[in-house]
Protein backbone atom coordinates (compact mmCIF):
# COMPACT_ATOMS: atom_id res chain seq x y z
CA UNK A 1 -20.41 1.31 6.96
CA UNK A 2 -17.21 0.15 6.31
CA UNK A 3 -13.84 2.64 5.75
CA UNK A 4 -12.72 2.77 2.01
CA UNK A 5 -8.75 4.03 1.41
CA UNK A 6 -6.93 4.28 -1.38
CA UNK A 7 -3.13 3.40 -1.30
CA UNK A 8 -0.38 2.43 -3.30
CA UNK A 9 0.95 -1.09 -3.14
CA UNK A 10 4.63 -1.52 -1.97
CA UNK A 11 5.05 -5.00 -1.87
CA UNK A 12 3.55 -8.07 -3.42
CA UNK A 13 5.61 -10.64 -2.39
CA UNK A 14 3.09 -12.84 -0.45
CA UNK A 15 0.60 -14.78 -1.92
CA UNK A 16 -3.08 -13.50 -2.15
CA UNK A 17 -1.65 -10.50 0.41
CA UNK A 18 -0.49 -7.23 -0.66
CA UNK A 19 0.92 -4.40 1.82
CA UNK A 20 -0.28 -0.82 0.61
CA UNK A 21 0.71 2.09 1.96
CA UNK A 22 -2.02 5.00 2.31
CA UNK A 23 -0.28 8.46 2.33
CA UNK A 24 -2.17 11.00 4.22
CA UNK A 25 -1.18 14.97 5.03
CA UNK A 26 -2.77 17.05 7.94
CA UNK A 27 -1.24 20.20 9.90
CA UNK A 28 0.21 19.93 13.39
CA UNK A 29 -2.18 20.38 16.05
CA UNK A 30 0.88 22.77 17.89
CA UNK A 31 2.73 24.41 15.20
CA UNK A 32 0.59 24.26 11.93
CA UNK A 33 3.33 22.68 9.73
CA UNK A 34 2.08 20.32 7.13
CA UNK A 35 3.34 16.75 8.08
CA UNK A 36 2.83 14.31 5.63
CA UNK A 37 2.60 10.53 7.58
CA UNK A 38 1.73 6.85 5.95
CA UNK A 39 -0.31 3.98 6.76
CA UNK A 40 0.86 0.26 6.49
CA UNK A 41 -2.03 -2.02 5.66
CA UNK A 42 -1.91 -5.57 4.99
CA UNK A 43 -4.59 -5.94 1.91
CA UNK A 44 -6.12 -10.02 1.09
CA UNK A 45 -6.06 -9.85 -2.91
CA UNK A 46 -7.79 -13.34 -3.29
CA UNK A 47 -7.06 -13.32 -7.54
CA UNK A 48 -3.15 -11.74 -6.73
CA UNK A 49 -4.42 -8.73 -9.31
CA UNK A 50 -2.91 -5.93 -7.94
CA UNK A 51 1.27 -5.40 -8.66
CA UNK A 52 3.82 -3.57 -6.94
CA UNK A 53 3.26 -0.01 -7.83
CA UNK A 54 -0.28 0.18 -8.53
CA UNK A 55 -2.88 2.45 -7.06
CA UNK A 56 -5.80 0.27 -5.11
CA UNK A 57 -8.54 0.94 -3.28
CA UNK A 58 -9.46 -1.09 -0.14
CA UNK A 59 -12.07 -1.66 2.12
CA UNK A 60 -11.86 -3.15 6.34
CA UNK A 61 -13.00 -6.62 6.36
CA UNK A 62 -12.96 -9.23 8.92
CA UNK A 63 -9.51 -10.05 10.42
CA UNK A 64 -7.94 -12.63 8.04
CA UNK A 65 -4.49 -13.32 9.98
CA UNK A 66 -2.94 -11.53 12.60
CA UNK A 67 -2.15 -8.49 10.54
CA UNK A 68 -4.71 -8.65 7.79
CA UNK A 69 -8.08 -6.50 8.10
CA UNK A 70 -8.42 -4.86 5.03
CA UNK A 71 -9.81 -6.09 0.95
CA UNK A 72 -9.23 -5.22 -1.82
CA UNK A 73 -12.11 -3.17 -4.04
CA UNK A 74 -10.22 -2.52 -7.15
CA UNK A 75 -7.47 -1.77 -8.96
CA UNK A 76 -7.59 2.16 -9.78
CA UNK A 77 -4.29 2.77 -11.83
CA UNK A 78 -1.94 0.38 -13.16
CA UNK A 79 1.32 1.03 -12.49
CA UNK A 80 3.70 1.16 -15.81
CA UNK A 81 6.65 -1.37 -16.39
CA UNK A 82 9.05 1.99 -16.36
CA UNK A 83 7.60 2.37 -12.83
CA UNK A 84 7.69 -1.01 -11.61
CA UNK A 85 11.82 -1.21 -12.34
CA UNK A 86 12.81 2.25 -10.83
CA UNK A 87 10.84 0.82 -7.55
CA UNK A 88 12.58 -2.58 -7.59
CA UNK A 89 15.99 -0.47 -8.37
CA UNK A 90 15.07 1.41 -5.49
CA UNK A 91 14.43 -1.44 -2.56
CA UNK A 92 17.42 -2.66 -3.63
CA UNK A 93 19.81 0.15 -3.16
CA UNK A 94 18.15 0.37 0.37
CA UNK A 95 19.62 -2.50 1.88
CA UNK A 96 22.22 -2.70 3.53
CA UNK A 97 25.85 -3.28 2.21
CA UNK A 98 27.56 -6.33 3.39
């Protein structure tokens, strides 16, 4: 059976490729503090449906490129357009200043 994630997509830059990021929390083995980690996944999206910002579901598929193992399913929520410019505002105030 194949593992089924859903993430949020922070980049759709590439062609038919998306890279979602699956957020996951779980308590430290040693001192019980929740620790909240994320997963980079490199996600084929042969139709280019999915946008920056929206919530996907994906499944692990056959490698497709050096990074790419994972599918997409479907799209579960649309991002909004409000959304979409507050995270583009936001990768750009993250880069460096020349």
């Amino acid at each position: 059976m194949k593992k089924k994630l859903i993430g949020t997509v922070a980049s759709d830059k590439m062609n038919k490729t998306r890279r979602v990021e699956v957020d996951r929390r779980f308590a430290h083995p040693m001192y019980g503090k929740i620790v909240s980690r994320r997963t980079v996944c490199h996600v084929h999206d042969e139709e280019n449906v999915s946008k920056l910002g929206d919530k996907v579901e994906i499944e692990e598929s056959r490698p497709m490129s050096k990074t790419k193992r994972w599918a997409l399913v479907r799209v579960v929520q649309a991002a909004s357009a409000a959304e979409n410019v507050y995270v583009k505002a936001v990768e750009g105030s993250e880069q460096a200043p020349e």
